[in-house]
C-alpha atoms as a PDB file:
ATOM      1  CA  UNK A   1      14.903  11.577  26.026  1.00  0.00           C
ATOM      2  CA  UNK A   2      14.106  15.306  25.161  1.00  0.00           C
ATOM      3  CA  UNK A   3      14.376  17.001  22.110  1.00  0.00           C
ATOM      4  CA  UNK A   4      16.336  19.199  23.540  1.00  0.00           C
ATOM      5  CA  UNK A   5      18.590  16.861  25.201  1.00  0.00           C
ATOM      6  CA  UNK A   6      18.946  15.149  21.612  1.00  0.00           C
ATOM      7  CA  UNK A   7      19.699  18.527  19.588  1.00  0.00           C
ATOM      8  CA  UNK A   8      22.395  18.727  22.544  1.00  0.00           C
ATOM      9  CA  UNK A   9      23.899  15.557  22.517  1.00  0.00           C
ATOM     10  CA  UNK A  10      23.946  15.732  18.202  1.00  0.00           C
ATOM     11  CA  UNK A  11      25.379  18.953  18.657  1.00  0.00           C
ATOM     12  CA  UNK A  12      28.471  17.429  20.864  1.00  0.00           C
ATOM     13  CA  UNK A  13      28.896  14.576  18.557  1.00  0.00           C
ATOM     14  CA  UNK A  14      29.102  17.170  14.990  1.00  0.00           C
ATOM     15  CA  UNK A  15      31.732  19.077  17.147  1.00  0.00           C
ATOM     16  CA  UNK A  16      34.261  16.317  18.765  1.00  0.00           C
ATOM     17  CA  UNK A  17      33.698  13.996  15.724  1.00  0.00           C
ATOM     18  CA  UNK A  18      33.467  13.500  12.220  1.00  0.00           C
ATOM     19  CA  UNK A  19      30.727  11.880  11.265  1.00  0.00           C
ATOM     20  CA  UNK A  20      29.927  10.350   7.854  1.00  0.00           C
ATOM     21  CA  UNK A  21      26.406  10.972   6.662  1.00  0.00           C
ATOM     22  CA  UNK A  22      26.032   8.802   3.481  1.00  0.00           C
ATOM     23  CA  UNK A  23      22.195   8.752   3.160  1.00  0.00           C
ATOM     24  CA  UNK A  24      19.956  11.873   2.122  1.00  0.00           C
ATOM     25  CA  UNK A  25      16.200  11.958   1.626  1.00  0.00           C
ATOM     26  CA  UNK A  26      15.189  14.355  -1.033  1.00  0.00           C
ATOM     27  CA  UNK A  27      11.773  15.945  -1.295  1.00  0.00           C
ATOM     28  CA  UNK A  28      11.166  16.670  -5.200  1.00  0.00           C
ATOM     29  CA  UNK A  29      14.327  18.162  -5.375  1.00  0.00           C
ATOM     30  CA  UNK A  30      14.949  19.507  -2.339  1.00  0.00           C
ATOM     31  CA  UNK A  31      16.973  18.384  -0.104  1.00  0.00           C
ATOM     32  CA  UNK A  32      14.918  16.871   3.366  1.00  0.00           C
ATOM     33  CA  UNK A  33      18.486  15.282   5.765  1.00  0.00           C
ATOM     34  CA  UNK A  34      21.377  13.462   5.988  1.00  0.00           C
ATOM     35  CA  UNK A  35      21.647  10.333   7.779  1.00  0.00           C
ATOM     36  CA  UNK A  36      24.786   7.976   9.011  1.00  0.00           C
ATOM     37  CA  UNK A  37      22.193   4.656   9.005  1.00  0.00           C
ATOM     38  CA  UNK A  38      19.961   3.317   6.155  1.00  0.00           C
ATOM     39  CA  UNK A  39      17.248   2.980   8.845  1.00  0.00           C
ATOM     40  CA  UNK A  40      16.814   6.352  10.249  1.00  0.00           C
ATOM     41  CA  UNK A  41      16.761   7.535   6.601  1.00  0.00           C
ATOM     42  CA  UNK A  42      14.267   5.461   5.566  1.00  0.00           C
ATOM     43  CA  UNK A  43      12.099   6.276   8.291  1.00  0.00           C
ATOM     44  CA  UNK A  44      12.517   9.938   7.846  1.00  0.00           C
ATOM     45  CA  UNK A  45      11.822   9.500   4.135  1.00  0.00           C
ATOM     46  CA  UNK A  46       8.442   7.363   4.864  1.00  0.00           C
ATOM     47  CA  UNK A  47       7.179  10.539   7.012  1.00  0.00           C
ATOM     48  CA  UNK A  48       8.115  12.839   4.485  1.00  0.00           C
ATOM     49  CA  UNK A  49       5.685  10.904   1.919  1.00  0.00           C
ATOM     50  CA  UNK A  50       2.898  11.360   4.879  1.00  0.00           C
ATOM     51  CA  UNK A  51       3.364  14.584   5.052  1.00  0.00           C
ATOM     52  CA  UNK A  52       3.591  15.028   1.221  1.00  0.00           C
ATOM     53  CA  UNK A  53       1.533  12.180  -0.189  1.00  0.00           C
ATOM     54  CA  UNK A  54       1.434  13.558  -4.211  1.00  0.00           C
ATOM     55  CA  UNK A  55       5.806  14.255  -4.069  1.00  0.00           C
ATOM     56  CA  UNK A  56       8.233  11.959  -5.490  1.00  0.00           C
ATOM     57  CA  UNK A  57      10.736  10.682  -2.350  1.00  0.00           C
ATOM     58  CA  UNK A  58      14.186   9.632  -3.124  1.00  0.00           C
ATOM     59  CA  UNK A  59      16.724   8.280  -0.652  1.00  0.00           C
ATOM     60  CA  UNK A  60      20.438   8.251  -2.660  1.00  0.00           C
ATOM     61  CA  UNK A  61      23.532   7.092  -1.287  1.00  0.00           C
ATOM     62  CA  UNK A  62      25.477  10.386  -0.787  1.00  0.00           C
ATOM     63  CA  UNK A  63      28.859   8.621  -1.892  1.00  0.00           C
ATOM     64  CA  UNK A  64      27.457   7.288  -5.298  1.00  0.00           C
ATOM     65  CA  UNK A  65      24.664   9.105  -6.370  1.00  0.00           C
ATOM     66  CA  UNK A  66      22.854   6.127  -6.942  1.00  0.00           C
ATOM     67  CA  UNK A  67      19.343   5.843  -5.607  1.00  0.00           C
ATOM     68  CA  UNK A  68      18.996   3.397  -3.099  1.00  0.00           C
ATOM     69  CA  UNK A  69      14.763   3.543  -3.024  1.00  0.00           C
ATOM     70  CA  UNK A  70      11.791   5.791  -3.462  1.00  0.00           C
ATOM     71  CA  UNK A  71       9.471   5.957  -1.127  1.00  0.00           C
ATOM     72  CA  UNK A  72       5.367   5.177  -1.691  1.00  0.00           C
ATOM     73  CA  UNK A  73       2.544   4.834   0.295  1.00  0.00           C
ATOM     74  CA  UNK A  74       1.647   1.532   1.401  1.00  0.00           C
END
């Protein structure tokens, strides 16, 4: 599938549907995404500690505010 295909196919599900995003990956304090599933975030959160080895990654359940993990290198 293309990215562009994907940014398409997100963009008709945000439209027709609400969709509940209850996961967000922060970078330091800024905010990275929101996710609908505890996988995707987790993944996104493990590539933003690649990308940005010496920040502190937090992935908090939107809902809550209650940190679900933080991310490390492995």
């Amino acid at each position: 599938m293309e990215l562009t295909e994907l940014a398409n196919r997100r963009g008709r599900l945000r439209k027709n549907e609400t969709v509940s995003l209850p996961y967000k990956v922060r970078i330091d304090s800024s905010r990275r995404g929101a996710f609908a599933d505890l996988r995707d975030a987790i993944a996104s959160a493990r590539i933003a500690k690649q990308e940005h080895p010496s920040a502190l990654i937090s992935l908090t359940d939107r809902a809550t505010g209650q940190l679900v993990i933080e991310v490390d290198l492995v």
